[in-house]
Protein backbone atom coordinates (compact mmCIF):
# COMPACT_ATOMS: atom_id res chain seq x y z
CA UNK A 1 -22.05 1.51 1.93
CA UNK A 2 -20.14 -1.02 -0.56
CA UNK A 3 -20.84 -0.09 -4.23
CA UNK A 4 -22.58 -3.72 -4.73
CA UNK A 5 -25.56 -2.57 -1.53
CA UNK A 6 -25.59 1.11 -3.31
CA UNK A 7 -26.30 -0.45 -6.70
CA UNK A 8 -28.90 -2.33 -5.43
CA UNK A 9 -30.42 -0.01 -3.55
CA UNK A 10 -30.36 2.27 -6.38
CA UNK A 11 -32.05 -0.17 -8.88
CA UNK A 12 -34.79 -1.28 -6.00
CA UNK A 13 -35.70 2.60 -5.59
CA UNK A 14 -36.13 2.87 -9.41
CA UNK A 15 -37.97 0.16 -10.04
CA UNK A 16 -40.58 0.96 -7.09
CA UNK A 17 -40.86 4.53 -8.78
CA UNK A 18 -41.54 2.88 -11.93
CA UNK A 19 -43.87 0.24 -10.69
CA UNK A 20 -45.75 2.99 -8.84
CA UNK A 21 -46.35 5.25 -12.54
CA UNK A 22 -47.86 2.02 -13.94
CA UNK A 23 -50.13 1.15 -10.92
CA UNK A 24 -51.32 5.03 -10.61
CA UNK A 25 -50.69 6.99 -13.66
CA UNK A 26 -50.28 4.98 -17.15
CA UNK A 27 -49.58 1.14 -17.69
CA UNK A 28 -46.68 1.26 -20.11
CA UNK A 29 -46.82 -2.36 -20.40
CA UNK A 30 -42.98 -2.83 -18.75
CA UNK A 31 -41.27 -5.20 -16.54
CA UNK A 32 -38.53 -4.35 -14.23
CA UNK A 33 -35.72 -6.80 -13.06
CA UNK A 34 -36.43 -9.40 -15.25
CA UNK A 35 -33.81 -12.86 -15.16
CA UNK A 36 -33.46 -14.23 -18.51
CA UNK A 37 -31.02 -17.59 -19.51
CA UNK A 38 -30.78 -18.29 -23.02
CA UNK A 39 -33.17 -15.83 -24.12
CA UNK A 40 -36.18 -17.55 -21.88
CA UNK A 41 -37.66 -15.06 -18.75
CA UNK A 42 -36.66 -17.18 -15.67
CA UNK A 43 -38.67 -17.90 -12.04
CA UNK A 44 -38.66 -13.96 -10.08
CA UNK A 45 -35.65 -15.28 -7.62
CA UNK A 46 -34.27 -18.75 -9.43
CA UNK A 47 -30.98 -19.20 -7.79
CA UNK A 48 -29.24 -19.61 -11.32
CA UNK A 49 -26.26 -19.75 -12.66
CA UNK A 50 -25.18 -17.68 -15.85
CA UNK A 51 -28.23 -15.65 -16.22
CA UNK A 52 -28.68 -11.99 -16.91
CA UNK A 53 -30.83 -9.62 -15.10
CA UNK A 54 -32.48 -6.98 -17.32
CA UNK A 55 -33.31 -3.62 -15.82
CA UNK A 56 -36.34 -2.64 -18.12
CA UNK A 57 -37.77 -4.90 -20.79
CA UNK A 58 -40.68 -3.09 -23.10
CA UNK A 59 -43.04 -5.64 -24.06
CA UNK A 60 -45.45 -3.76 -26.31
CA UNK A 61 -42.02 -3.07 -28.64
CA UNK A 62 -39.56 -5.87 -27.46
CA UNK A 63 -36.91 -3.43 -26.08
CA UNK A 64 -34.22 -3.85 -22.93
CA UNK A 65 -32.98 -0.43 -21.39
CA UNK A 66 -30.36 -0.34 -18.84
CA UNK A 67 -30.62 2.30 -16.10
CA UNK A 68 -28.02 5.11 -15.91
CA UNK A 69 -28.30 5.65 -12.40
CA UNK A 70 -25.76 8.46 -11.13
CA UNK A 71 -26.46 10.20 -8.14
């Protein structure tokens, strides 16, 4: 597997586990995967150019986390 498919696959098994917590546990008000161009949230799968994908955005405080995935 090419590090580009294991990096996805890695970020689309972490963001399922995290949707999952907020559906059955505790919504922590977050959004996964979000596209964002010049600081504006863009359509789920716009095909555009010059964006950047944010791995975890906290709404209730306004913060972006990256994952650290290393398995």
């Amino acid at each position: 597997m090419t590090g580009h498919k294991a990096g996805s696959l890695k970020h689309s098994i972490a963001e399922n586990i995290v949707k999952d917590y907020q559906n059955n546990i505790a919504d922590r008000n977050l959004d996964m995967e979000i596209r964002y161009k010049g600081h504006t949230a863009t359509a789920g799968n716009a095909n555009i150019n010059g964006y950047t994908r944010i791995d975890v955005h906290d709404k209730g405080s306004n913060q972006v986390y990256n994952y650290n995935l290393n398995l």
